[in-house]
C-alpha atoms as a PDB file:
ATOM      1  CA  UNK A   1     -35.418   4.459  11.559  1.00  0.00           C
ATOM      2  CA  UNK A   2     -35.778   7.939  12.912  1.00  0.00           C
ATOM      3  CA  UNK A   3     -31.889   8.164  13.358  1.00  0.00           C
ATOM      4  CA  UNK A   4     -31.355   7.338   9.541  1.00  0.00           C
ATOM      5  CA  UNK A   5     -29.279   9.708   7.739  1.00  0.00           C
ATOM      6  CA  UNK A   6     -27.950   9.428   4.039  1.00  0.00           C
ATOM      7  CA  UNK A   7     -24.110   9.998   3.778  1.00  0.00           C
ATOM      8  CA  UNK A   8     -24.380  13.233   2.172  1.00  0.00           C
ATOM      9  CA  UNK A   9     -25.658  15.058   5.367  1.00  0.00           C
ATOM     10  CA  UNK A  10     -23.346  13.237   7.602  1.00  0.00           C
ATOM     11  CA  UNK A  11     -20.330  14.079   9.652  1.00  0.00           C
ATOM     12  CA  UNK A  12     -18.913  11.306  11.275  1.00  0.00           C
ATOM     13  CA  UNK A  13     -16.403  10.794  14.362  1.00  0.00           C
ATOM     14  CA  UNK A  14     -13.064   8.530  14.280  1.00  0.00           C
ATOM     15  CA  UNK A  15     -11.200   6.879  16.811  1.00  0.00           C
ATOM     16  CA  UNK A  16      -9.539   9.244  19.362  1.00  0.00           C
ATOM     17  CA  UNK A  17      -5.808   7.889  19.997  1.00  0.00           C
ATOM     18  CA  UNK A  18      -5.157   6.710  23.920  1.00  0.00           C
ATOM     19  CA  UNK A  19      -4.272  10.062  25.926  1.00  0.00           C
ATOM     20  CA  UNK A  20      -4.398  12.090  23.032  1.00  0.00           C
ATOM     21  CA  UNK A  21      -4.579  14.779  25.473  1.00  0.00           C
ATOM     22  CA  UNK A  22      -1.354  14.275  27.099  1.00  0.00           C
ATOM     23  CA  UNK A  23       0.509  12.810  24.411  1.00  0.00           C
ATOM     24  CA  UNK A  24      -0.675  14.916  21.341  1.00  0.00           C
ATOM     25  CA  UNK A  25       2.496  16.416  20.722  1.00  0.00           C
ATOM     26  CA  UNK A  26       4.310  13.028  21.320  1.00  0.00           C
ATOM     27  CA  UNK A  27       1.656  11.197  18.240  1.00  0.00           C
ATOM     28  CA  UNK A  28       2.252  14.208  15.649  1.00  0.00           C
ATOM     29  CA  UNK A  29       5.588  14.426  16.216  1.00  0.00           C
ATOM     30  CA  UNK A  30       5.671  10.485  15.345  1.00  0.00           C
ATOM     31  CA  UNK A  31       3.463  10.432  12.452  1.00  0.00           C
ATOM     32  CA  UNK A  32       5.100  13.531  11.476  1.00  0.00           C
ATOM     33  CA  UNK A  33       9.032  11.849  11.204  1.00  0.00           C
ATOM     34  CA  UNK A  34       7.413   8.647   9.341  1.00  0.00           C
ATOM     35  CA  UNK A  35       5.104  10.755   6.922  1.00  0.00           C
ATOM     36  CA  UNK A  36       8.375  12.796   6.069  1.00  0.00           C
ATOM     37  CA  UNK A  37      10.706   9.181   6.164  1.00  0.00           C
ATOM     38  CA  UNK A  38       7.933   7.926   3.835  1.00  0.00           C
ATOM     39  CA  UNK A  39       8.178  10.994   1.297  1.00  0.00           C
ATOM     40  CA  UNK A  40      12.298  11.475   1.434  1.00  0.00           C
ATOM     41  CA  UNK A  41      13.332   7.566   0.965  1.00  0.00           C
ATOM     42  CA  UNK A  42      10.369   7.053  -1.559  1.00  0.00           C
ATOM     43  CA  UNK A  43      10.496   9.874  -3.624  1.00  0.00           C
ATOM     44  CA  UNK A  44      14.484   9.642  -3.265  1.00  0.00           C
ATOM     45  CA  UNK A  45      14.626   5.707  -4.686  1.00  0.00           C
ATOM     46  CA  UNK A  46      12.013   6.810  -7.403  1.00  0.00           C
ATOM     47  CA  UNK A  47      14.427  10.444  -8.380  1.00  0.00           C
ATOM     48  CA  UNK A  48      17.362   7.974  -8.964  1.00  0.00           C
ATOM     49  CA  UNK A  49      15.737   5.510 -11.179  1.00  0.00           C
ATOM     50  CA  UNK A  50      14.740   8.411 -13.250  1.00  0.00           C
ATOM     51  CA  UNK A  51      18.215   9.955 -13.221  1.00  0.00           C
ATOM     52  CA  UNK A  52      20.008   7.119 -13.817  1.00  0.00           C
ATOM     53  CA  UNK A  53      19.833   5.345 -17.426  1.00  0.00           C
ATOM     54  CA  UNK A  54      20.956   2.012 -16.370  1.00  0.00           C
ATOM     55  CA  UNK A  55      18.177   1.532 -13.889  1.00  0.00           C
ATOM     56  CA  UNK A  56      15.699   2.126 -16.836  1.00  0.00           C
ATOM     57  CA  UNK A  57      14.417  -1.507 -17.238  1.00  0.00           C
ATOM     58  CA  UNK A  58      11.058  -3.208 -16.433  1.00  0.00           C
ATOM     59  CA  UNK A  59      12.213  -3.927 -12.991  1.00  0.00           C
ATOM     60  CA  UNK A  60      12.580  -0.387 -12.073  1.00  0.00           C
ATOM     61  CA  UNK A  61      10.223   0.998 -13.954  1.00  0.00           C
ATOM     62  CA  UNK A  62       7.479  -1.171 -11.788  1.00  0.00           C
ATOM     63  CA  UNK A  63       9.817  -0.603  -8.284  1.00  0.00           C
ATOM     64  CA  UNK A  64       8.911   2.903  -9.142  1.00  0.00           C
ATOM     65  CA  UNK A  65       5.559   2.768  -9.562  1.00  0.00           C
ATOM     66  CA  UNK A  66       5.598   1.044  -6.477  1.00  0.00           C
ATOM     67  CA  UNK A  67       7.066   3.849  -4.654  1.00  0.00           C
ATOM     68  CA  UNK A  68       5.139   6.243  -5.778  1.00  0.00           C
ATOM     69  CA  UNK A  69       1.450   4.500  -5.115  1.00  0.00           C
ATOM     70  CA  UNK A  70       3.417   4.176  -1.352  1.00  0.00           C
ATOM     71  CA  UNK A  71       3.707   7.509  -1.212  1.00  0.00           C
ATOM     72  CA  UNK A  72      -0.139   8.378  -2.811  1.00  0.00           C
ATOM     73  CA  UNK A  73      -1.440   5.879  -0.160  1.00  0.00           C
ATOM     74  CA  UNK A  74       0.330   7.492   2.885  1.00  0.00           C
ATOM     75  CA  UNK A  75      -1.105  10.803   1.887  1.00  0.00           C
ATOM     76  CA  UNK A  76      -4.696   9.471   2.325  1.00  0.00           C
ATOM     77  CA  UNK A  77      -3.702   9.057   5.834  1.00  0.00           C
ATOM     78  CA  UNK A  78      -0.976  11.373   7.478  1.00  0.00           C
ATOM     79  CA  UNK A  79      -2.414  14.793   6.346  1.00  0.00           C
ATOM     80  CA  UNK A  80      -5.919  13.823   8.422  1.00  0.00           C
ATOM     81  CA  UNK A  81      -4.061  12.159  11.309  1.00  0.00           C
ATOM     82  CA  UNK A  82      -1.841  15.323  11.661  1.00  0.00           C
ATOM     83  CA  UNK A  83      -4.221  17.622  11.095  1.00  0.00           C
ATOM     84  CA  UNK A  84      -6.641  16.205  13.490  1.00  0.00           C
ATOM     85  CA  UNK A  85      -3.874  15.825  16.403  1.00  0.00           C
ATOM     86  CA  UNK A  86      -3.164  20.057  15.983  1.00  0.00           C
ATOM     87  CA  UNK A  87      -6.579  20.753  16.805  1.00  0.00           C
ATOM     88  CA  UNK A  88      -7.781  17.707  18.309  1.00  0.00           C
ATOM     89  CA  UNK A  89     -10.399  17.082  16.273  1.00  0.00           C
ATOM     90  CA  UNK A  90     -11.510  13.666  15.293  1.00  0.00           C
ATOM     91  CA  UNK A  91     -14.127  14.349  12.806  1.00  0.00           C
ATOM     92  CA  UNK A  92     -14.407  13.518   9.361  1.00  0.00           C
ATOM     93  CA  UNK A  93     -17.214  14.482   6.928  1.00  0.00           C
ATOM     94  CA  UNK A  94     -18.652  11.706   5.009  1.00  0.00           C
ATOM     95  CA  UNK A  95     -17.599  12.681   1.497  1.00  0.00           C
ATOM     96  CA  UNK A  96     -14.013  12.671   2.915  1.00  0.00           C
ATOM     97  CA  UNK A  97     -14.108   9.785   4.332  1.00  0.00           C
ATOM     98  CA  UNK A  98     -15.759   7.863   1.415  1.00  0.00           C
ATOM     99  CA  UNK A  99     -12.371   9.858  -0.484  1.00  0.00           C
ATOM    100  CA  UNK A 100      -9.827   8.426   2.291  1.00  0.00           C
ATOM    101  CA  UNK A 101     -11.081   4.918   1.893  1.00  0.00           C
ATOM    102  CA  UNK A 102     -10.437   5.327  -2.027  1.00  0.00           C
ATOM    103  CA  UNK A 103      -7.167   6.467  -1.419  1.00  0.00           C
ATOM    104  CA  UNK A 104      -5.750   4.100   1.263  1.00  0.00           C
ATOM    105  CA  UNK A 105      -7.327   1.217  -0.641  1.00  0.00           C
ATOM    106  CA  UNK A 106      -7.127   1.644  -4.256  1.00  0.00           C
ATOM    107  CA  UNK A 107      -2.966   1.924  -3.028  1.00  0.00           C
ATOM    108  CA  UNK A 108      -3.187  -0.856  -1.404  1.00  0.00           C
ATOM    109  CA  UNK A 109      -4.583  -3.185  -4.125  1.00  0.00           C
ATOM    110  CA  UNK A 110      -2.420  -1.384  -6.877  1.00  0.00           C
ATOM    111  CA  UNK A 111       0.649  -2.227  -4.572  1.00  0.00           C
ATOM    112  CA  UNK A 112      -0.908  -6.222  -4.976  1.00  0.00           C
ATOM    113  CA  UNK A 113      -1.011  -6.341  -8.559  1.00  0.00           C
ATOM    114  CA  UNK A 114       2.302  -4.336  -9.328  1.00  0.00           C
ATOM    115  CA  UNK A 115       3.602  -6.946  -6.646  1.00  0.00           C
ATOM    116  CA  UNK A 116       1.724  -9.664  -8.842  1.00  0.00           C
ATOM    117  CA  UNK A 117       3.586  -8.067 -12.352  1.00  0.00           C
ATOM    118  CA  UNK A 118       6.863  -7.466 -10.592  1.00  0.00           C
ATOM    119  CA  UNK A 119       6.650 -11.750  -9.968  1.00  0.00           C
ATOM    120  CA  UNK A 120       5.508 -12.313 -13.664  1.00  0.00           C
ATOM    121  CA  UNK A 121       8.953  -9.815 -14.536  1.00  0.00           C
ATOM    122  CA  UNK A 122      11.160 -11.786 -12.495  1.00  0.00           C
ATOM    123  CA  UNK A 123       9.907 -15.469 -13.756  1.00  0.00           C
ATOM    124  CA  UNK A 124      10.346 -13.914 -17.219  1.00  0.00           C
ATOM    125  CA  UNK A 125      14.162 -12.596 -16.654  1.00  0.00           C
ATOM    126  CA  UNK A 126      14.923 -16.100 -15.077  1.00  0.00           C
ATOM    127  CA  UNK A 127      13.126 -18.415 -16.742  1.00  0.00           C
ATOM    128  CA  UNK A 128      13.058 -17.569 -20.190  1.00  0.00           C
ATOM    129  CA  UNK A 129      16.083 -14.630 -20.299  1.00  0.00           C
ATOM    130  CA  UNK A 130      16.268 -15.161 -24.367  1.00  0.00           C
ATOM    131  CA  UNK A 131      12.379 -13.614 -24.461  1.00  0.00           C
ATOM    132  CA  UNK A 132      12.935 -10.776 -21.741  1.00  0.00           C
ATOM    133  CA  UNK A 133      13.567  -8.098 -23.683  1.00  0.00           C
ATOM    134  CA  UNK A 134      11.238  -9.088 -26.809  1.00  0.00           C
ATOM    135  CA  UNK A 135       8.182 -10.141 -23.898  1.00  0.00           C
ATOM    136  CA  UNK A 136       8.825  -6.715 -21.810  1.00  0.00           C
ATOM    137  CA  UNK A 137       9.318  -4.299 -23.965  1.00  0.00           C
ATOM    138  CA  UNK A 138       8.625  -0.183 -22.322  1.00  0.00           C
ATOM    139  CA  UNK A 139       5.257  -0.467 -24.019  1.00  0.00           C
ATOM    140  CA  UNK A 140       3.952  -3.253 -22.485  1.00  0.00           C
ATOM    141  CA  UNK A 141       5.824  -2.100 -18.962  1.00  0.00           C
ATOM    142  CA  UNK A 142       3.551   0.895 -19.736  1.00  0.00           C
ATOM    143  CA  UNK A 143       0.360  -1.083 -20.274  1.00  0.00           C
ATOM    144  CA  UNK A 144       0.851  -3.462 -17.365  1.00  0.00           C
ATOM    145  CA  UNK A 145       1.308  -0.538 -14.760  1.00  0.00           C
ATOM    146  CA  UNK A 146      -1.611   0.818 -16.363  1.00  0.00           C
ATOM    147  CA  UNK A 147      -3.724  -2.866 -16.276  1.00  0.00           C
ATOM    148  CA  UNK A 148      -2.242  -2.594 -12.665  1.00  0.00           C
ATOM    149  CA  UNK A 149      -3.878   0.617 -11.730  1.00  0.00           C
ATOM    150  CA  UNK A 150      -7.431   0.749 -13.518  1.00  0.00           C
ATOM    151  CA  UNK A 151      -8.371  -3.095 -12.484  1.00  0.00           C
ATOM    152  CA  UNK A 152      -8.114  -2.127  -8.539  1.00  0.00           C
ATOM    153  CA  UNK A 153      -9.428   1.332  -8.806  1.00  0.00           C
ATOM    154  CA  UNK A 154     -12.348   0.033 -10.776  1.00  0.00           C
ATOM    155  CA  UNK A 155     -13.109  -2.418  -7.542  1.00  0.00           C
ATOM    156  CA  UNK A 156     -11.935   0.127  -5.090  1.00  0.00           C
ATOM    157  CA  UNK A 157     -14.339   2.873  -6.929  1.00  0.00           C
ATOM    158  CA  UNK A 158     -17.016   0.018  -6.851  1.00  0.00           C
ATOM    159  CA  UNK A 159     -16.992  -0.680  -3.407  1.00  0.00           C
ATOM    160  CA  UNK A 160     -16.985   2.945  -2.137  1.00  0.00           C
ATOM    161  CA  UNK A 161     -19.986   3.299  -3.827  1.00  0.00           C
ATOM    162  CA  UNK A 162     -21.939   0.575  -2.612  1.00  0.00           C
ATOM    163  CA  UNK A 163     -20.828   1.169   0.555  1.00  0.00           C
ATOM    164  CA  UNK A 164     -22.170   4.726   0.352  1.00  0.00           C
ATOM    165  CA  UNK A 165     -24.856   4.885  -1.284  1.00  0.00           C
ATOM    166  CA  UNK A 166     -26.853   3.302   1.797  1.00  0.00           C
ATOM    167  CA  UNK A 167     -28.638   5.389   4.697  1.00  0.00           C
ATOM    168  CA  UNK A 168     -26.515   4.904   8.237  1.00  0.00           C
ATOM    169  CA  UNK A 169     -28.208   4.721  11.749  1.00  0.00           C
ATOM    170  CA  UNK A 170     -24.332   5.210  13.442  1.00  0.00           C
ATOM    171  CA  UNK A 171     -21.705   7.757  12.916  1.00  0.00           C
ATOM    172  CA  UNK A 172     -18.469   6.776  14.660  1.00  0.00           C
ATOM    173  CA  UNK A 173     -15.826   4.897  12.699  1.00  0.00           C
ATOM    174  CA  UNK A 174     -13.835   2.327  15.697  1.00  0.00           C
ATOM    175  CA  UNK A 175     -11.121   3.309  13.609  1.00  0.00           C
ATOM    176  CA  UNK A 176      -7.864   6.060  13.242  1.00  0.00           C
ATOM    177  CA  UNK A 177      -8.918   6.237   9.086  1.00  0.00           C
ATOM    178  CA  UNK A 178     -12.029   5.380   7.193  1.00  0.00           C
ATOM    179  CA  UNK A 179     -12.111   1.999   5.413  1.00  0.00           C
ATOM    180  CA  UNK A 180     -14.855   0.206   3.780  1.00  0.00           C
ATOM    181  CA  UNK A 181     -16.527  -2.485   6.575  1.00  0.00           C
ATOM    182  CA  UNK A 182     -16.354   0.572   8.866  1.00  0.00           C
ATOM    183  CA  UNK A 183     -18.639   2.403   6.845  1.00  0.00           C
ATOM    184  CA  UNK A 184     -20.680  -0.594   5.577  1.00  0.00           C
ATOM    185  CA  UNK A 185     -21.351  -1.169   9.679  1.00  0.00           C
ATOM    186  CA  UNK A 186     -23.006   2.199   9.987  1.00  0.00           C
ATOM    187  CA  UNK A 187     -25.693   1.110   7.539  1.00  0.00           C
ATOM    188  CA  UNK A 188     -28.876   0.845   8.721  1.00  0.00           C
ATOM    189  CA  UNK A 189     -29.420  -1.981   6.200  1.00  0.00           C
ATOM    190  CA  UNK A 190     -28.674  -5.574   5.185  1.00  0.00           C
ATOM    191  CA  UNK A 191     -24.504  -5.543   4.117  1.00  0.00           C
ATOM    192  CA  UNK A 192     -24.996  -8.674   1.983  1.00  0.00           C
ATOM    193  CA  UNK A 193     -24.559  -7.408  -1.295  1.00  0.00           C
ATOM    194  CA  UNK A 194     -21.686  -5.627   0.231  1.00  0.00           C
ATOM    195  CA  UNK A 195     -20.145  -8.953   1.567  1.00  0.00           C
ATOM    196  CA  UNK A 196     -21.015 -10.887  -1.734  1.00  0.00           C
ATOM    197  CA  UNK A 197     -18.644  -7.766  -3.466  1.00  0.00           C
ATOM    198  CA  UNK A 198     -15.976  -8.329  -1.271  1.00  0.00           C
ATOM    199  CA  UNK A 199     -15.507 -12.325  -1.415  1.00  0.00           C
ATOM    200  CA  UNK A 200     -15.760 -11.595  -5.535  1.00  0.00           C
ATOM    201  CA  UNK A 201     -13.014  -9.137  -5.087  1.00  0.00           C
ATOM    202  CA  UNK A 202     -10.940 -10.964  -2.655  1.00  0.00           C
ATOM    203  CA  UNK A 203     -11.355 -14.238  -5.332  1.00  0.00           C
ATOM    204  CA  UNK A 204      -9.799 -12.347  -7.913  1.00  0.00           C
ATOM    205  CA  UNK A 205      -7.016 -11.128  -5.910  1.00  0.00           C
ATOM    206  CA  UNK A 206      -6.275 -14.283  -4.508  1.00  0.00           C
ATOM    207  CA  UNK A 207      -5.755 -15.598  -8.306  1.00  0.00           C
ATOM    208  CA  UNK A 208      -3.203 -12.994  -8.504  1.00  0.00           C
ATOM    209  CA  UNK A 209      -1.630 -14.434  -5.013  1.00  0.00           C
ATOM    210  CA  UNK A 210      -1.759 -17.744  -6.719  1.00  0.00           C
ATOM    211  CA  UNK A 211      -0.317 -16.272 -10.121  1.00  0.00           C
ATOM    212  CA  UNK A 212       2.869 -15.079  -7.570  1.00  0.00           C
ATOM    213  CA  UNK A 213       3.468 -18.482  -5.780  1.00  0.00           C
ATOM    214  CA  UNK A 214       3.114 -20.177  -9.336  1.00  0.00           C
ATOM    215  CA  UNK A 215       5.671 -18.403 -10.671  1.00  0.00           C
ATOM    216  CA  UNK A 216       7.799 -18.410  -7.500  1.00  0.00           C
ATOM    217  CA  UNK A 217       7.883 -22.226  -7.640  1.00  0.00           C
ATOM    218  CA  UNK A 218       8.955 -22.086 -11.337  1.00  0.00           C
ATOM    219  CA  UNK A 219      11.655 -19.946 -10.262  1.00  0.00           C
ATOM    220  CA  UNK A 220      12.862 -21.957  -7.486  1.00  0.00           C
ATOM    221  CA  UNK A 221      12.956 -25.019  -9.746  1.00  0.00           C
ATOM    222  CA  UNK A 222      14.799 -23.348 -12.517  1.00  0.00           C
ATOM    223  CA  UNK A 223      17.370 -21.785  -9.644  1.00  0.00           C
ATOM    224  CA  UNK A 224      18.199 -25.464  -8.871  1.00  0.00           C
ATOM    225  CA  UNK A 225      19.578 -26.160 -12.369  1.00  0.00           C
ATOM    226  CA  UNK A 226      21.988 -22.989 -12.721  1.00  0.00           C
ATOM    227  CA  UNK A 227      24.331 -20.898 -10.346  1.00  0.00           C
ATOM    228  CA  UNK A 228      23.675 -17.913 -12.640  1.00  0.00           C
ATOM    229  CA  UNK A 229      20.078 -18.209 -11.907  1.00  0.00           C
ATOM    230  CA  UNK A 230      20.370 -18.755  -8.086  1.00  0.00           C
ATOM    231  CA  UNK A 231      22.837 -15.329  -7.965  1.00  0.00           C
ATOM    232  CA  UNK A 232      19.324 -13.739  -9.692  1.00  0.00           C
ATOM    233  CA  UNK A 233      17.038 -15.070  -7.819  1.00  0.00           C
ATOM    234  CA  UNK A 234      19.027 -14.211  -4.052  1.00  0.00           C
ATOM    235  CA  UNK A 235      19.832 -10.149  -5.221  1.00  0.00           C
ATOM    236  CA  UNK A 236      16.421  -9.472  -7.015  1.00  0.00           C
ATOM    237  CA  UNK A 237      13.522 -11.900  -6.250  1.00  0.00           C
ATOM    238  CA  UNK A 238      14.599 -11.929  -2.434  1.00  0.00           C
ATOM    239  CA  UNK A 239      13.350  -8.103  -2.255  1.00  0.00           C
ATOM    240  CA  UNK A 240       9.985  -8.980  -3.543  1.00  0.00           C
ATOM    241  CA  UNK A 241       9.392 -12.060  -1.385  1.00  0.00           C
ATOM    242  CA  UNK A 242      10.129  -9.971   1.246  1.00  0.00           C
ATOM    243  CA  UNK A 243       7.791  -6.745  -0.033  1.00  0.00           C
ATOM    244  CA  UNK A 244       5.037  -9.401  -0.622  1.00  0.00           C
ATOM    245  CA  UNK A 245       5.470 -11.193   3.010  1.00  0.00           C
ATOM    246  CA  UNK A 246       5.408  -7.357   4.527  1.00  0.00           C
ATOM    247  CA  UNK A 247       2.408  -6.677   2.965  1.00  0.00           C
ATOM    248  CA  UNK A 248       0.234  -9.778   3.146  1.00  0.00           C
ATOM    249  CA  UNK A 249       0.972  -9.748   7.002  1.00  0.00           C
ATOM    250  CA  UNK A 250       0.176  -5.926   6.749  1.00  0.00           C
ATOM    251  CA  UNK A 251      -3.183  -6.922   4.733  1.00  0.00           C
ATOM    252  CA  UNK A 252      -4.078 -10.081   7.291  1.00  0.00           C
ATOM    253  CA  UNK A 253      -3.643  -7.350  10.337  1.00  0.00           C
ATOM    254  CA  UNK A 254      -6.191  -4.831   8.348  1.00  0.00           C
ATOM    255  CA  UNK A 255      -8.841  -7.668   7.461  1.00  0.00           C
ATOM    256  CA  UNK A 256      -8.428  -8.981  11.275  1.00  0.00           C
ATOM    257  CA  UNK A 257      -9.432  -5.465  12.613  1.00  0.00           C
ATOM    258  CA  UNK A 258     -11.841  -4.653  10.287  1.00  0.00           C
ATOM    259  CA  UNK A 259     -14.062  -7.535  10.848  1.00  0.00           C
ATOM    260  CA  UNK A 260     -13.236  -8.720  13.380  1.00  0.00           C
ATOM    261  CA  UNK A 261     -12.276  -6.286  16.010  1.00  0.00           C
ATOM    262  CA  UNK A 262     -13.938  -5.856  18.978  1.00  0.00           C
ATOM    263  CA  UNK A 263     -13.992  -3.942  22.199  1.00  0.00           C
ATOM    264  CA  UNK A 264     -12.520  -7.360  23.977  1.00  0.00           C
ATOM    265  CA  UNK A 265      -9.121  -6.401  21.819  1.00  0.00           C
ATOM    266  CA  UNK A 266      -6.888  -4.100  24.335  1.00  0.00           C
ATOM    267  CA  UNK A 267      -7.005  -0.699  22.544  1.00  0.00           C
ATOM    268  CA  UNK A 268      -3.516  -0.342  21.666  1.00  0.00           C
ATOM    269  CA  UNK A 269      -3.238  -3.734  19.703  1.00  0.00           C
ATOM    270  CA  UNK A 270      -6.135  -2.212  17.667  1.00  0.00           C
ATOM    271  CA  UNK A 271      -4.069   0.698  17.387  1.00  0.00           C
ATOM    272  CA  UNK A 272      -1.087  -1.513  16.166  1.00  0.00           C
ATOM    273  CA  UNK A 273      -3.751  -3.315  13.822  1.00  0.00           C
ATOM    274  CA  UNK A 274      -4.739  -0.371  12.280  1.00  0.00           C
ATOM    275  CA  UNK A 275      -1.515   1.479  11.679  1.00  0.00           C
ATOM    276  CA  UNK A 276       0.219  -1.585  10.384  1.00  0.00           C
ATOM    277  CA  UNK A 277      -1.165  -1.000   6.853  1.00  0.00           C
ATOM    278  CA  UNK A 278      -0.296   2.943   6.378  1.00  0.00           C
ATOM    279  CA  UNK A 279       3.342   2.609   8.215  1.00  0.00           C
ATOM    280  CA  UNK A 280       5.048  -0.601   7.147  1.00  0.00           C
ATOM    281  CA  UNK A 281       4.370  -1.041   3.565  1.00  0.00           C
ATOM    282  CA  UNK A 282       5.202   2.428   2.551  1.00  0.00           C
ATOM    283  CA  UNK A 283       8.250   2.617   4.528  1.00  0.00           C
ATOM    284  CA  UNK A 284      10.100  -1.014   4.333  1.00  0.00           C
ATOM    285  CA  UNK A 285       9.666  -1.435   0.644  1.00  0.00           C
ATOM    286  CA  UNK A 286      11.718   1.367  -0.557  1.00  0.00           C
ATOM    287  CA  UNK A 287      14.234   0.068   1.957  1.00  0.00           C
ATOM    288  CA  UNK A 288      13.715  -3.538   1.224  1.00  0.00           C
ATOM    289  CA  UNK A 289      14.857  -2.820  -2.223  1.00  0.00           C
ATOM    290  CA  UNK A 290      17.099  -0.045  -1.778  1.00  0.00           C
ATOM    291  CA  UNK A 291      19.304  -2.147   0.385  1.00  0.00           C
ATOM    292  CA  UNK A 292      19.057  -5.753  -1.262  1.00  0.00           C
ATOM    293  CA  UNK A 293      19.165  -4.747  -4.723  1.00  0.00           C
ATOM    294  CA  UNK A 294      22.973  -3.795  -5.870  1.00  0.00           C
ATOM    295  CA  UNK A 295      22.231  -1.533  -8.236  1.00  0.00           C
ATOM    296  CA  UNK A 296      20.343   0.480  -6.673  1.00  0.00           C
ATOM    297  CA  UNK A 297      22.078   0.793  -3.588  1.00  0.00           C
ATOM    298  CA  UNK A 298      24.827   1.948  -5.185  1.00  0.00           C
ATOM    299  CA  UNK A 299      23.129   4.605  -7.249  1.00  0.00           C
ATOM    300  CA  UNK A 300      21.489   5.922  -4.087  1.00  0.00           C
ATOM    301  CA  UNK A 301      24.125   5.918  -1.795  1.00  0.00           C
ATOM    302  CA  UNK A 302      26.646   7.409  -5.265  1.00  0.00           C
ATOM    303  CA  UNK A 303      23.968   9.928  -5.043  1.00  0.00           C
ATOM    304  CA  UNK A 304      23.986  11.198  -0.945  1.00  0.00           C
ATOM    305  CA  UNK A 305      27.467  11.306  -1.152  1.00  0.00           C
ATOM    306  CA  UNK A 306      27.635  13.697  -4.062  1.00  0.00           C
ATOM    307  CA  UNK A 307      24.454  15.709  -2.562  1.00  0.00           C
ATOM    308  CA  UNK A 308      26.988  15.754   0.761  1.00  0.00           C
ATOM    309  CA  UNK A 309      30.033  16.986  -1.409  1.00  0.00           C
ATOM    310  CA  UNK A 310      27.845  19.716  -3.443  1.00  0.00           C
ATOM    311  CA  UNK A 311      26.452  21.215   0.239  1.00  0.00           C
ATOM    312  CA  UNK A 312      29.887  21.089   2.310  1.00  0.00           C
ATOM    313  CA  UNK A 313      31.673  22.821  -1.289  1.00  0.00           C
ATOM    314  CA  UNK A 314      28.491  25.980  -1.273  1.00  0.00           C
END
């Protein structure tokens, strides 16, 4: 116990990418192009569903909420990753880290219950159309992004603490970014309250998983009894199953690598592990949506071409 340290005092190391030496300015200018793809086709998709009045119903209100916890979530990563390939170092004080894992987390769970209300909005709109707009009014829109975003922070918040509160005998992090069973493996103590936490927490969110496939399989059955319903279900449901498949598989990778990643695991699929969480999420959905759902890809593409006309006419 002579090694034990409280997280306050700590500064801890992170994984150092495969020839970062060599390839440093081949990573940053990677993470670089996707940080900026991330900001320009987020912050883009969630610009012209503000703009434009007809995209002001529940279903955009929650797609842009969803792009903009994408882009909160990809700041608690690319900022650190770029900064420490400029001046190649892979250090990260505990405080910081503790505040990464909040960030990169509390996104990710908020992106799995606005993915959970998006599935209760499109049962609702197909389903039962005659109580849409009565049942999802902009007040509750409000209160369910707001249900969506205190619920996961409160377990995210939760977590961190537990996590952190506990003395550590280790200070590297096998890892690119902080999360929580990195840090719970530098304790020098027992994790079980910390594993009793997380199977609560992953019980509740796999309610909201089967609150999704639930309403997914009332959906398919009501598609079966009206064309009207399947042309819904194939231009505005298809999106979602496809955001929700991206980031599941994105979620599986994370929870694989966390737990159970070992040196045996070639470094660069640990790599690929890793990354898949802070890259694909925040840069298919936007796209997913933007390119699947009519209305929007009209208003966004309306909207280059006019930017285009305005810059060639100045």
């Amino acid at each position: 116990m002579d090694n034990m340290s409280y997280p306050n005092s700590m500064t801890l190391t992170l994984m150092v990418p495969k020839d970062s030496k060599s390839n440093r300015h081949i990573y940053f200018t990677c993470f670089l192009f996707l940080y900026l793809l991330i900001l320009s086709i987020n912050i883009r998709l969630v610009v012209v569903i503000i703009m434009e009045k007809a995209l002001h119903l529940p279903m955009f209100i929650f797609l842009c909420y969803l792009c903009v916890n994408g882009v909160f979530g990809a700041s608690g990563f690319y900022p650190k990753m770029l900064s420490d390939l400029i001046f190649d170092s892979y250090v990260i004080s505990s405080h910081m880290c503790a505040l990464q894992t909040y960030v990169i987390y509390s996104s990710l769970l908020c992106e799995f219950t606005i993915l959970t209300v998006m599935s209760y909005d499109r049962y609702v709109a197909i389903c039962r159309p005659l109580d849409y707009n009565s049942k999802l009014t902009k007040i509750t829109c409000v209160r369910l992004i707001i249900l969506s975003w205190i619920v996961p922070n409160c377990f995210v918040i939760s977590g961190v603490l537990l996590s952190n509160l506990k003395p550590f005998c280790k200070n590297h992090i096998d890892k690119l970014y902080c999360d929580n069973w990195s840090i719970v493996k530098l304790s020098c103590v027992s994790s079980l309250v910390n594993n009793v936490y997380g199977y609560i927490v992953a019980v509740i969110f796999v309610n909201c998983a089967v609150c999704i496939i639930v309403s997914y399989i009332k959906l398919i059955a009501a598609c079966k009894t009206s064309l009207e319903n399947r042309r819904k279900f194939w231009q505005t449901c298809l999106p979602h199953i496809f955001a929700l498949i991206n980031f599941t598989f994105a979620m599986l990778f994370d929870i694989m690598y966390s737990r159970y990643g070992a040196n045996d695991i070639p470094e660069s699929l640990r790599n690929f592990l890793a990354l898949e969480l802070v890259i694909v999420p925040p840069v298919f959905n936007p796209l997913i949506y933007g390119l699947n759902v009519n209305a929007v890809r009209k208003k966004v593409f309306t909207s280059c071409i006019t930017t285009k006309e305005n810059v060639s006419e100045s």
